[in-house]
Protein backbone atom coordinates (compact mmCIF):
# COMPACT_ATOMS: atom_id res chain seq x y z
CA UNK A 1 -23.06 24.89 -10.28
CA UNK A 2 -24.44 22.79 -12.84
CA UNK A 3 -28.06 21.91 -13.25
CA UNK A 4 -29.16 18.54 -15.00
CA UNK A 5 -27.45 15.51 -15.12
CA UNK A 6 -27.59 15.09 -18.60
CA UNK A 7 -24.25 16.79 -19.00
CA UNK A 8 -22.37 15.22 -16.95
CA UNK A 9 -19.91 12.27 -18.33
CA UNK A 10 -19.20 10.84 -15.25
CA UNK A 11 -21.86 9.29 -13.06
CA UNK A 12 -24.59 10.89 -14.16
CA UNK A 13 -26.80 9.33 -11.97
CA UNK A 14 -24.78 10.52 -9.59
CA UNK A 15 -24.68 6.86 -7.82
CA UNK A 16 -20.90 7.19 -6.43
CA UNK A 17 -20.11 9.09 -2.69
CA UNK A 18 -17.53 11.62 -2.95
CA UNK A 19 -16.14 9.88 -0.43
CA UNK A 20 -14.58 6.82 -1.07
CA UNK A 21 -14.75 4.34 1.82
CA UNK A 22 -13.70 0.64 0.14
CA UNK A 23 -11.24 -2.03 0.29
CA UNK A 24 -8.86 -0.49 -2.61
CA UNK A 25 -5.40 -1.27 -1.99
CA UNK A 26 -2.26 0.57 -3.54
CA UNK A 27 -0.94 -3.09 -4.87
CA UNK A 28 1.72 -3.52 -2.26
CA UNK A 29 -0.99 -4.87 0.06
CA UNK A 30 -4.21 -7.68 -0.54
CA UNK A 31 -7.28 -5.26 0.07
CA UNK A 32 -8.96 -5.31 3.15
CA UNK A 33 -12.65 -6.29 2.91
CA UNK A 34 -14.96 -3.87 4.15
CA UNK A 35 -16.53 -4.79 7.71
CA UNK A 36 -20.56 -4.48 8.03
CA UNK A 37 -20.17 -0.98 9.96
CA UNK A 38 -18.49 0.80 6.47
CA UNK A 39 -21.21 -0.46 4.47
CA UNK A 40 -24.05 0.96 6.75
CA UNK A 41 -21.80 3.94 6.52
CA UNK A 42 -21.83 4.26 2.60
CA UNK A 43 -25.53 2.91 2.62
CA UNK A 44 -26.20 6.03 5.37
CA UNK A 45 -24.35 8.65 3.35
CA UNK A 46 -26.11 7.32 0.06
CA UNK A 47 -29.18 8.10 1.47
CA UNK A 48 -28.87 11.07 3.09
CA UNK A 49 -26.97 12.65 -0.06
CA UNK A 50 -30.21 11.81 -2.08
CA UNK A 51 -32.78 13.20 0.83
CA UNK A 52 -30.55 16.69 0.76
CA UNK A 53 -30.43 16.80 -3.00
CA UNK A 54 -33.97 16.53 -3.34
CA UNK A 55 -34.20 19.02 -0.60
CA UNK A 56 -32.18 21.84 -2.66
CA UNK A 57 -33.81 20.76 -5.58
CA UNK A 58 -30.61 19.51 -7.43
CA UNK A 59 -29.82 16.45 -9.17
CA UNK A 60 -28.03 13.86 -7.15
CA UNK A 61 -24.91 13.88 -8.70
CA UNK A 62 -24.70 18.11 -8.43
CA UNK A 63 -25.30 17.27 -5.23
CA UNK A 64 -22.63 14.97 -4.82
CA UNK A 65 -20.07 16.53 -6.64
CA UNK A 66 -20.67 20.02 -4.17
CA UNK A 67 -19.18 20.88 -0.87
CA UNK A 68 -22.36 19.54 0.93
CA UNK A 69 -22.22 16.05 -0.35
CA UNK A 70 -19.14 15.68 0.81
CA UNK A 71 -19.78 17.12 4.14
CA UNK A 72 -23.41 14.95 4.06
CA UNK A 73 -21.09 11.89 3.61
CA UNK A 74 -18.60 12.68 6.07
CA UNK A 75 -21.50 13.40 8.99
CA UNK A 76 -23.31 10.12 8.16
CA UNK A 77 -19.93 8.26 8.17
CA UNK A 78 -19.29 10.18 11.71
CA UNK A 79 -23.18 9.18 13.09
CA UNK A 80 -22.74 5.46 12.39
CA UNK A 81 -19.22 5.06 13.33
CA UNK A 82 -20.01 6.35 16.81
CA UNK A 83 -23.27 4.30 16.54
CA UNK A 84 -21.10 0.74 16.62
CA UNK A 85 -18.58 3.00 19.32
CA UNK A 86 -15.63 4.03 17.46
CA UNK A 87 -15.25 7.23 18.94
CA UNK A 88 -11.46 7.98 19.38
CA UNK A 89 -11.72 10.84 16.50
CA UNK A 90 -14.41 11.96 14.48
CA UNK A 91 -14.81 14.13 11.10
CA UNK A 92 -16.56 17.25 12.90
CA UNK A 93 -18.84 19.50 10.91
CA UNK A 94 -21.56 21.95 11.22
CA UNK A 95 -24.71 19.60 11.25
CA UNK A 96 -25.79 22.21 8.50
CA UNK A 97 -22.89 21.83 6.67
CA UNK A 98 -25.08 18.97 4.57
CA UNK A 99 -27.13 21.89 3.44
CA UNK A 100 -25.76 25.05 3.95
CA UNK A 101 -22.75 25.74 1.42
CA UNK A 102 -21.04 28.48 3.21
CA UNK A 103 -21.11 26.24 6.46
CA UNK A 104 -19.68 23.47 4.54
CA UNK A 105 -16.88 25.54 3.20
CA UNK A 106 -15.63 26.83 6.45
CA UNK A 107 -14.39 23.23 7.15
CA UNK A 108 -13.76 21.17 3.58
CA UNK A 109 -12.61 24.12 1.70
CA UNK A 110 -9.65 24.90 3.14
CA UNK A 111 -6.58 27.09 1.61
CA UNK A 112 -3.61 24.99 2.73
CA UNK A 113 -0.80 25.02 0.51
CA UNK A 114 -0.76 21.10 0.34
CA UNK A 115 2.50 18.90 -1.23
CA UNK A 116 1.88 15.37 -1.60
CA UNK A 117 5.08 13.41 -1.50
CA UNK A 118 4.19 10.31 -2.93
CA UNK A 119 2.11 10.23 -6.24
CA UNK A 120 1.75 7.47 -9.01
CA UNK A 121 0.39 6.59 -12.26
CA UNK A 122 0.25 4.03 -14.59
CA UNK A 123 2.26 4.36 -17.69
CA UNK A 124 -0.07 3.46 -20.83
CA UNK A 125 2.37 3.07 -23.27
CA UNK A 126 5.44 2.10 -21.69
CA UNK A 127 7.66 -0.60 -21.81
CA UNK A 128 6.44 -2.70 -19.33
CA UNK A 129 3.74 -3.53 -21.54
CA UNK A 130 5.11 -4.90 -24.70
CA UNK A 131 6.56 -7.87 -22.34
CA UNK A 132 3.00 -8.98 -22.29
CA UNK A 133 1.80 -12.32 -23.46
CA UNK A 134 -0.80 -11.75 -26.13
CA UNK A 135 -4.93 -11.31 -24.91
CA UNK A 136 -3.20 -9.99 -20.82
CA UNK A 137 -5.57 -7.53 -19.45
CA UNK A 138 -3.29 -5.73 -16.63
CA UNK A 139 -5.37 -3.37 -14.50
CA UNK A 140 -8.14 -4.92 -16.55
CA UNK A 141 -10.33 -4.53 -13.03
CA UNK A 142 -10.41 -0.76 -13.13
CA UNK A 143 -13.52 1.03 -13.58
CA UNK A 144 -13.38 2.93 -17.01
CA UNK A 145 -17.09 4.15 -16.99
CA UNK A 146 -17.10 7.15 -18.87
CA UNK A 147 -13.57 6.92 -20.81
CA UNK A 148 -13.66 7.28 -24.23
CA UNK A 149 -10.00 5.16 -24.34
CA UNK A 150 -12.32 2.27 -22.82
CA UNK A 151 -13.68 1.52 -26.66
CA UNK A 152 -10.06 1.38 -28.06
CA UNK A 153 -8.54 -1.69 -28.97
CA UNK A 154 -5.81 -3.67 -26.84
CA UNK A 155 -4.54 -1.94 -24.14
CA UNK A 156 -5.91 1.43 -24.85
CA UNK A 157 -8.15 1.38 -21.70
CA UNK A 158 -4.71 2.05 -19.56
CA UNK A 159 -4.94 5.85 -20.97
CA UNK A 160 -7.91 5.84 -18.52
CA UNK A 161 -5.57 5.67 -15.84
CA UNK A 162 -2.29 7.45 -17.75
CA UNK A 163 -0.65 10.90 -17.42
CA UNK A 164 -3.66 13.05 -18.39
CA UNK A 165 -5.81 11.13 -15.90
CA UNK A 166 -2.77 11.71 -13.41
CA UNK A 167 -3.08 15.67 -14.30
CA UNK A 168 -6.93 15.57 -14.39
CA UNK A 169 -7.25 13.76 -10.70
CA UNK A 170 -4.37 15.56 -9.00
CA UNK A 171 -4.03 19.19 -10.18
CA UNK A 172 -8.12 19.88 -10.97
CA UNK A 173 -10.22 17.64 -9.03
CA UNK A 174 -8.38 17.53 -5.77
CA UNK A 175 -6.71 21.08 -4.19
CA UNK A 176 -3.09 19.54 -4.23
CA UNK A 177 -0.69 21.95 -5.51
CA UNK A 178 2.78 20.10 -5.53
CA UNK A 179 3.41 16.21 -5.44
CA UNK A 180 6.21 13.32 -5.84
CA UNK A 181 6.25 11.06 -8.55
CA UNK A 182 7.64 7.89 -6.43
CA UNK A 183 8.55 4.76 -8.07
CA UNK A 184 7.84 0.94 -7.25
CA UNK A 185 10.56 -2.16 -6.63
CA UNK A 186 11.65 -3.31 -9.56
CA UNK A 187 14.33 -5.32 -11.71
CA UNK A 188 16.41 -3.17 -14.01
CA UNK A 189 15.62 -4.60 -16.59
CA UNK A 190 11.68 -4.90 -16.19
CA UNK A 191 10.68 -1.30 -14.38
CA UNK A 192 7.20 -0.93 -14.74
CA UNK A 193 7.79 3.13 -15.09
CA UNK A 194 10.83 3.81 -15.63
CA UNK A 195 12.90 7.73 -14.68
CA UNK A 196 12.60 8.81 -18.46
CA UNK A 197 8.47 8.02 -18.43
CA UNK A 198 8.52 10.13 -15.37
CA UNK A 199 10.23 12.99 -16.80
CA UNK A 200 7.65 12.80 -19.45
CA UNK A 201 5.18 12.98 -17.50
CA UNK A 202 6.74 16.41 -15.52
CA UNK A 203 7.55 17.95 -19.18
CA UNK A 204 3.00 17.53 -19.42
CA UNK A 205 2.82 19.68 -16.34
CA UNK A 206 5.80 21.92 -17.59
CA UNK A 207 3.69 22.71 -20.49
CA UNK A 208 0.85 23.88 -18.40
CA UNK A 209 2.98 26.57 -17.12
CA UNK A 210 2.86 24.79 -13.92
CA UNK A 211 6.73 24.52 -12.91
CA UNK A 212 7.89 22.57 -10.04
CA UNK A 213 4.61 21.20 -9.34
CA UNK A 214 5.83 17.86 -9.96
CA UNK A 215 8.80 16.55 -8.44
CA UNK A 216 10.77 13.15 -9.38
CA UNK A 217 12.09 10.46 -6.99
CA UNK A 218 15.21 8.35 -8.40
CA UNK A 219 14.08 4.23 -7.52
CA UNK A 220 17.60 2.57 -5.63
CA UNK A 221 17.49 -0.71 -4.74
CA UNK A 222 20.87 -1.16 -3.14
CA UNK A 223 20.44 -4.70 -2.90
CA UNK A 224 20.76 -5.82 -6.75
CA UNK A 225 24.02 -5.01 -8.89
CA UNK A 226 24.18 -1.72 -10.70
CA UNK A 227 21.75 0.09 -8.66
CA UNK A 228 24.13 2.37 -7.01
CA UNK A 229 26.33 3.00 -9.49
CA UNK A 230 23.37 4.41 -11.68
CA UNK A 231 22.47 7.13 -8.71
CA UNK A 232 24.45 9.37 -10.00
CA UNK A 233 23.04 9.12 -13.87
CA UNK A 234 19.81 9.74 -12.05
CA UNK A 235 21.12 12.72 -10.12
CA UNK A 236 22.98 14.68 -12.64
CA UNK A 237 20.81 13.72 -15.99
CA UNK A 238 17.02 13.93 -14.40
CA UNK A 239 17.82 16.35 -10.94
CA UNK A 240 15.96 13.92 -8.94
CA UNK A 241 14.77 14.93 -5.37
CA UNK A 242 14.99 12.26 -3.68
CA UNK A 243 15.51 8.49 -3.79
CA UNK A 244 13.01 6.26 -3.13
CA UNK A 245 13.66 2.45 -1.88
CA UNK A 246 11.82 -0.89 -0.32
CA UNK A 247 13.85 -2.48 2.18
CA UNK A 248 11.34 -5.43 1.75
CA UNK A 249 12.49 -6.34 -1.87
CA UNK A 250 15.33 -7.79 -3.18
CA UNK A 251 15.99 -9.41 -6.32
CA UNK A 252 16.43 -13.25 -4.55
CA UNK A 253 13.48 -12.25 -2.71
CA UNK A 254 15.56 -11.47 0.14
CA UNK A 255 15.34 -7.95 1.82
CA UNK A 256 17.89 -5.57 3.87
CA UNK A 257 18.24 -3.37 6.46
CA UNK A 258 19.26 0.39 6.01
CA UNK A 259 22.21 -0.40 7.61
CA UNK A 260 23.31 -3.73 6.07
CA UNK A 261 25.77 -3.13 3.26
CA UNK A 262 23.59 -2.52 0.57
CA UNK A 263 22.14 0.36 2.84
CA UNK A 264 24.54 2.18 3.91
CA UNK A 265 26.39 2.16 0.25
CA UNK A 266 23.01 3.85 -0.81
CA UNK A 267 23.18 6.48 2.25
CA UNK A 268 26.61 7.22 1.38
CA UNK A 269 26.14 7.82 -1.95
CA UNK A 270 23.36 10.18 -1.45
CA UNK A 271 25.44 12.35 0.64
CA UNK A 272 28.39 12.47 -1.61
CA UNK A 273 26.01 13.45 -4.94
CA UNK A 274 23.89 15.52 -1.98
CA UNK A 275 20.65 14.57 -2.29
CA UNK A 276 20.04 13.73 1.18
CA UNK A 277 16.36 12.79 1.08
CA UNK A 278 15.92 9.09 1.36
CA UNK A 279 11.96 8.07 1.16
CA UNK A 280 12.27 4.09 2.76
CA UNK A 281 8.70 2.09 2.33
CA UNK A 282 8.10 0.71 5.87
CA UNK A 283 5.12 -1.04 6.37
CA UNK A 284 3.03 -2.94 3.94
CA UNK A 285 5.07 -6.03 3.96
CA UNK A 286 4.87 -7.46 0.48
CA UNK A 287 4.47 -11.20 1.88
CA UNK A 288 5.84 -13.24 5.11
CA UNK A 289 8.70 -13.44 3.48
CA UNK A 290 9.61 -10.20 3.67
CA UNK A 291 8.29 -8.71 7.15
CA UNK A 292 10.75 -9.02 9.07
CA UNK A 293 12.92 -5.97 6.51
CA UNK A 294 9.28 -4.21 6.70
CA UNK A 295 9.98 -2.92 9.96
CA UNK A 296 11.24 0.07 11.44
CA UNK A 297 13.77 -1.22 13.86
CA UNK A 298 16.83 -0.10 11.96
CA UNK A 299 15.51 3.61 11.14
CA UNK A 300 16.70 5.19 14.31
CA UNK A 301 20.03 3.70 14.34
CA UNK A 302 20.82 5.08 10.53
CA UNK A 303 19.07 8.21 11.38
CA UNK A 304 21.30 8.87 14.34
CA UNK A 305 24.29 7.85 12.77
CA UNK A 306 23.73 10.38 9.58
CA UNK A 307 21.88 13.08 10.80
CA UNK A 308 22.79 15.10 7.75
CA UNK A 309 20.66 12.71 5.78
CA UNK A 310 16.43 13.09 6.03
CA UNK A 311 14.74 9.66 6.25
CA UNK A 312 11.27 10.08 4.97
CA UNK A 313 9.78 6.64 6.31
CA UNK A 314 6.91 5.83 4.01
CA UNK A 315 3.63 4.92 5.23
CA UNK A 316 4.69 5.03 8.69
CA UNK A 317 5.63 1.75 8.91
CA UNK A 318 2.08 1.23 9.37
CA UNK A 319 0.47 -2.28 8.96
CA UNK A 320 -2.98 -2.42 6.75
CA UNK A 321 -5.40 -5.17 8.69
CA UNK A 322 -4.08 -4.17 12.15
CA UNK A 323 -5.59 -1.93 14.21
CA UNK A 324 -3.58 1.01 15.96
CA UNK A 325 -3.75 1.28 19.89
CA UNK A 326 -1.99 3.29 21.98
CA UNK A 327 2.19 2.90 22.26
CA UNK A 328 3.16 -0.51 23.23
CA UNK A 329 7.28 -0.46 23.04
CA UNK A 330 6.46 -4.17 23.00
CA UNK A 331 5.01 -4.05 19.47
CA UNK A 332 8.13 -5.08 16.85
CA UNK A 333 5.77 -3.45 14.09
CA UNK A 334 3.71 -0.74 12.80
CA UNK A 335 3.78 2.37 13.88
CA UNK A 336 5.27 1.67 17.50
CA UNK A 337 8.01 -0.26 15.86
CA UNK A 338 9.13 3.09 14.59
CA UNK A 339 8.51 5.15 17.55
CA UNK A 340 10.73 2.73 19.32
CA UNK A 341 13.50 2.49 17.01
CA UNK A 342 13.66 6.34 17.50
CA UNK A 343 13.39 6.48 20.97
CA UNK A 344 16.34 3.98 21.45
CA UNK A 345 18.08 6.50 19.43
CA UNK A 346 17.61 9.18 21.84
CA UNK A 347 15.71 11.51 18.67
CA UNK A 348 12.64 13.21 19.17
CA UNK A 349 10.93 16.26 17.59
CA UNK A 350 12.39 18.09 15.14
CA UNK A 351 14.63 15.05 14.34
CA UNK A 352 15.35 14.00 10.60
CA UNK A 353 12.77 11.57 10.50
CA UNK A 354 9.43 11.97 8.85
CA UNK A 355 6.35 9.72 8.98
CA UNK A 356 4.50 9.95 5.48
CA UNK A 357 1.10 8.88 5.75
CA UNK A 358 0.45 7.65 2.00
CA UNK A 359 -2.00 4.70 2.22
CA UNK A 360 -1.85 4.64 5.30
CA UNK A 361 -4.42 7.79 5.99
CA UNK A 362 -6.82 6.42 3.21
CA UNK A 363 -6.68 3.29 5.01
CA UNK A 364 -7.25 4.93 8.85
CA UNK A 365 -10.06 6.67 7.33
CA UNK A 366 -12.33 3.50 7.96
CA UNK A 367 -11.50 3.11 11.55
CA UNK A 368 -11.74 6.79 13.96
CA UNK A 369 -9.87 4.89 16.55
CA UNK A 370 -7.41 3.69 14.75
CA UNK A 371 -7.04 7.17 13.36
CA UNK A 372 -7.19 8.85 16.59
CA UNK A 373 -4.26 6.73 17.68
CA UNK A 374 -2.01 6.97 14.76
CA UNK A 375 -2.16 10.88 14.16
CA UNK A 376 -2.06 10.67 17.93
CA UNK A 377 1.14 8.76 18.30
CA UNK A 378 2.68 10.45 15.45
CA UNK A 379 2.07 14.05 16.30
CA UNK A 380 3.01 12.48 19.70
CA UNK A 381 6.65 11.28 19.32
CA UNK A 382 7.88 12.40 16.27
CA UNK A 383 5.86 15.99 16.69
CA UNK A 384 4.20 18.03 13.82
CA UNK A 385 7.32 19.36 12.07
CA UNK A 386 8.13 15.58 11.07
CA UNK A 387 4.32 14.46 9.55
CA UNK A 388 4.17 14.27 6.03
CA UNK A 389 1.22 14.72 3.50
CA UNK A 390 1.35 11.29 0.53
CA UNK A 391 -1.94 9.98 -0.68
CA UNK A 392 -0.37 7.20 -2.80
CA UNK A 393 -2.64 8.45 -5.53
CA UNK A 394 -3.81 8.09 -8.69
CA UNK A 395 -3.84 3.91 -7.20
CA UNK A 396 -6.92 5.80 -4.92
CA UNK A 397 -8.28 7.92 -7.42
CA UNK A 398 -8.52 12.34 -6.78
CA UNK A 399 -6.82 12.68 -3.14
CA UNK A 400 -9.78 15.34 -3.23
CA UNK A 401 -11.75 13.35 -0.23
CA UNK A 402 -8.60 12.06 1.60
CA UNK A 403 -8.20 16.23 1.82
CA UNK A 404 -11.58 17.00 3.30
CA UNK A 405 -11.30 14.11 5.23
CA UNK A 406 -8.02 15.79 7.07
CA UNK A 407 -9.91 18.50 7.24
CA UNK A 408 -12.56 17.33 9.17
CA UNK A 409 -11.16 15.00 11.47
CA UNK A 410 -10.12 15.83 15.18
CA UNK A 411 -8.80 13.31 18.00
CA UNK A 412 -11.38 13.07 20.78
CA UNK A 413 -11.31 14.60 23.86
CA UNK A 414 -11.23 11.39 25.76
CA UNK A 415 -8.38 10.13 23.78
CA UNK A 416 -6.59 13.70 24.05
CA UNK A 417 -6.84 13.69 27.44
CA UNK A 418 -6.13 9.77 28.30
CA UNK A 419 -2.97 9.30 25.96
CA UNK A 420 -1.86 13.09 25.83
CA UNK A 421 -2.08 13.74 22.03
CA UNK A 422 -2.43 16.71 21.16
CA UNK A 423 -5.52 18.67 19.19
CA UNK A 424 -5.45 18.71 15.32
CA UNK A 425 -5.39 22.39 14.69
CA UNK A 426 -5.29 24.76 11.56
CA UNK A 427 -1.51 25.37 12.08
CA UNK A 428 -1.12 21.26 12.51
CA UNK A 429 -2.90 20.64 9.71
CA UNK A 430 -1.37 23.44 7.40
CA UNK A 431 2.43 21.80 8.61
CA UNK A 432 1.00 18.34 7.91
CA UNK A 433 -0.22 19.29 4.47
CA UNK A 434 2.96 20.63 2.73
CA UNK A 435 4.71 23.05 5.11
CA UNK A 436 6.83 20.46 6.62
CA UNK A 437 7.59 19.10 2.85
CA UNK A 438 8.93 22.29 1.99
CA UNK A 439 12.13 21.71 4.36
CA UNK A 440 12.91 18.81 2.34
CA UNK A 441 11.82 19.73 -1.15
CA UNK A 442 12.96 23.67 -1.43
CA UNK A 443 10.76 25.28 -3.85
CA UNK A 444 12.48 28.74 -4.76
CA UNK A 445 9.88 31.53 -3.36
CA UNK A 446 9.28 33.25 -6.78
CA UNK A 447 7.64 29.99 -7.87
CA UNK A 448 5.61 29.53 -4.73
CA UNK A 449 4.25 32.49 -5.46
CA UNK A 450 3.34 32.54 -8.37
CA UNK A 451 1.55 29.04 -7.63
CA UNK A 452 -0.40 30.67 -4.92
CA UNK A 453 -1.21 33.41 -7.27
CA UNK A 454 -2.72 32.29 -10.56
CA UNK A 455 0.09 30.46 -12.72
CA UNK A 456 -1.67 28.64 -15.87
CA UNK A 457 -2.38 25.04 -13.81
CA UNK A 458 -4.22 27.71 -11.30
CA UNK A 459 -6.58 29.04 -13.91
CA UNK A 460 -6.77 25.83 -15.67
CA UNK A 461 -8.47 24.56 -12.13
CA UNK A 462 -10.21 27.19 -11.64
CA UNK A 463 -12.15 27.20 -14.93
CA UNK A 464 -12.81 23.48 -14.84
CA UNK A 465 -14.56 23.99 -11.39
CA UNK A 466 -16.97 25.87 -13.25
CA UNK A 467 -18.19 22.48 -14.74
CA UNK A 468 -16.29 20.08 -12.39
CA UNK A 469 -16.76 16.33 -13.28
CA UNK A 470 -14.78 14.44 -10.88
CA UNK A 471 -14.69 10.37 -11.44
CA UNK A 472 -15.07 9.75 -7.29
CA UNK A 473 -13.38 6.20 -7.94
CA UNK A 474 -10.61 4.28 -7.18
CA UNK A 475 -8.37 2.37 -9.34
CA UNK A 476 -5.95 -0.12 -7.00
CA UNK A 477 -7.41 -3.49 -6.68
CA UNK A 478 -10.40 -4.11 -4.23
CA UNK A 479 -10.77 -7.62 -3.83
CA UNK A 480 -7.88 -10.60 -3.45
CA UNK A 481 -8.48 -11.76 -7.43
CA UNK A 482 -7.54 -8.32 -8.49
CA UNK A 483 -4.67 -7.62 -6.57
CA UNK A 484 -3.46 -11.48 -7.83
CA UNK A 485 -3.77 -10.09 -10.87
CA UNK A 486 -2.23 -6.83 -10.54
CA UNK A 487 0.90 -8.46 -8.95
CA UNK A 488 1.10 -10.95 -11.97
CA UNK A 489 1.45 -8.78 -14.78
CA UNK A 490 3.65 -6.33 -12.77
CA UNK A 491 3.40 -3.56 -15.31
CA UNK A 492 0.13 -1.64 -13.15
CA UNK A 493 1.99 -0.71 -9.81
CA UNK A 494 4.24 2.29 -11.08
């Protein structure tokens, strides 16, 4: 570990928590304003991370950047969430896990094989950005402390959050070994990242010797001429491995159900160029206008009717600002709204629907009851083969603490025992965490070993973590002006 923070580009002060508890959104949602509770939290963590590091006789930000300032941060968050009685899960640790290395390490370490399934980044250069009125500052909110493309001129400072931040965040500061490039909503004719950026972005990671660690979904939005017709362009020309749509969009502003029209042209499609992974963003309604096609309420009735087709439902259908309780088959959204739909459909575990908890696990890490009751109902109804592991990342900077926090957090015994969900354990979470992925995105066993082994990403991590300098920030808008902004210049959410 490194002593001194004199060396150290990022933070040196060492003034930012490893992890990040704040009201970043992913753009698809306003941000969610902190309550008093998270900001004692962040305030307790602060100051406990700066008691240990003087403790061990390190600098703050060695501190923070090491296993025990992220366990530290994670125990204080625990302490004053079940201060103000949130107590349906917790993030359990050795209490001297915030000083003890080795005891931090047998929880936050961890040597999952982990797929995320839905990734992002921001295109620097694309074309999104020469539609842009002179002087427009997209993304212009994101911290770029410590990036030397801050001081170029224009609209260098996007290359802070570009490809070879992408590669930086994802493959060395977090443990993630495979993820999705997913795509955004979009016109044809104004895509804010568009399939050939994407595959650019791959061909960086296939020149680190790190093959299939970065797979491609192809964006369909069935609801606006051409779209269909260009699925199989996508499939032949860029092997996509899935497509990726919002039911919630439509070019009149009008939405659709999987099995309106536009839907089921899409579903049939798929299966005749077999690609049979369909990733559906459910959830995060864009506006009031389109809530009602947010909803999960037509998933089990596709699902049953094509069960030679995988629906990955994205984000859960979860709804940010709402709290999760236990199953109400009353509740026409969220979460429930899904388990419903399925249930009607007479599916259960082992069905082809998955729940993908991008966004909406960063977002249930603020709220252990809300946690406890969405893992809960999840692991619940649809059972562990059929949770996903997305981040929505690089909008929430590394996934590094969204992984520890996983790690760390069990359901309580009270709500184990008074809702019947089940304990989080190793196997769970090693399913969760890119087992279950690998039944819909094959990866050839020669190449998952020699990820597991030491292929050149592999060493490439493993050297930086010598010197690691992670940013511990996050780049989606955090208050209402920002995400205004984000959603007027378009170009950011790729």
């Amino acid at each position: 570990m490194r002593s001194g923070h004199g060396s150290n580009r990022h933070d040196p002060d060492g003034l930012r928590l490893p992890i990040k508890l704040d009201s970043a959104s992913n753009g698809e949602f306003a941000p969610v304003p902190l309550d008093a509770v998270h900001r004692v939290a962040n305030q307790q963590a602060f100051e406990a991370a700066t008691r240990n590091a003087r403790r061990l006789g390190q600098s703050r930000r060695d501190f923070m950047v090491s296993l025990c300032g992220a366990a530290t941060t994670l125990l204080a968050m625990t302490a004053t969430f079940t201060a103000a009685c949130k107590r349906g899960g917790r993030y359990e640790l050795p209490a001297e896990a915030a000083l003890e290395p080795a005891a931090a390490a047998s929880v936050l370490a961890g040597d999952e094989f982990i797929f995320d399934v839905q990734g992002h980044f921001v295109n620097p250069t694309g074309a999104w950005t020469r539609g842009l009125p002179d002087g427009a500052r997209p993304l212009g909110f994101v911290d770029t402390a410590g990036c030397a493309a801050a001081e170029e001129p224009g609209l260098g400072y996007l290359k802070c959050v570009g490809p070879d931040e992408f590669i930086k965040d994802i493959f060395l500061d977090s443990d993630t070994d495979l993820t999705v490039l997913s795509f955004v909503p979009s016109a044809r004719n104004a895509e804010p990242l568009t399939i050939e950026e994407a595959t650019a972005t791959a061909a960086l990671v296939e020149k680190l010797d790190g093959t299939h660690r970065l797979y491609l979904h192809g964006r369909v939005n069935p609801n606006q001429p051409g779209d269909v017709e260009d699925m199989e362009r996508l499939a032949k020309q860029f092997h996509i491995a899935a497509w990726k749509t919002y039911t919630q969009w439509g070019p009149e502003g009008r939405g659709f159900f999987m099995d309106d029209a536009p839907g089921l042209r899409m579903i049939e499609e798929a299966r005749r160029l077999d690609v049979r992974n369909i990733a559906i963003h459910k959830g995060l309604p864009f506006g009031p206008r389109s809530y009602e096609h947010s909803t999960c309420v037509d998933i089990g009735r596709v699902a049953k009717r094509y069960p030679d087709v995988n629906f990955l439902i994205y984000h859960s259908g979860f709804v940010t600002g709402k709290a999760e309780s236990a199953y109400d088959a009353k509740r026409s959204d969220g979460i429930d709204a899904l388990i419903t739909s399925l249930r009607k459909a007479g599916l259960g575990h082992g069905s082809n629907v998955y729940a993908e908890l991008g966004s909406t696990w960063r977002f249930l890490m603020r709220d252990p009851d809300s946690a406890g009751h969405a893992l809960g109902k999840l692991l619940t109804h649809l059972g562990e083969d059929n949770v996903l592991w997305g981040t929505d990342s690089i909008w929430y900077g590394s996934p590094q603490d969204q992984i520890q926090a996983f790690r760390a957090f069990q359901i309580s015994p009270e709500f184990r025992e008074r809702h019947g969900y089940p304990e989080i354990t190793p196997g769970i979470r090693a399913k969760v965490f890119g087992l279950n992925a690998l039944k819909l995105y094959p990866v050839p066993k020669d190449v998952l070993d020699k990820h597991l082994n030491r292929d050149a990403v592999t060493r490439l991590r493993d050297d930086y973590r010598n010197a690691p300098d992670p940013r511990f920030l996050s780049y989606g808008p955090r208050t209402r002006r920002e995400f205004l902004n984000l959603r007027r210049w378009g170009g950011g959410n790729a």
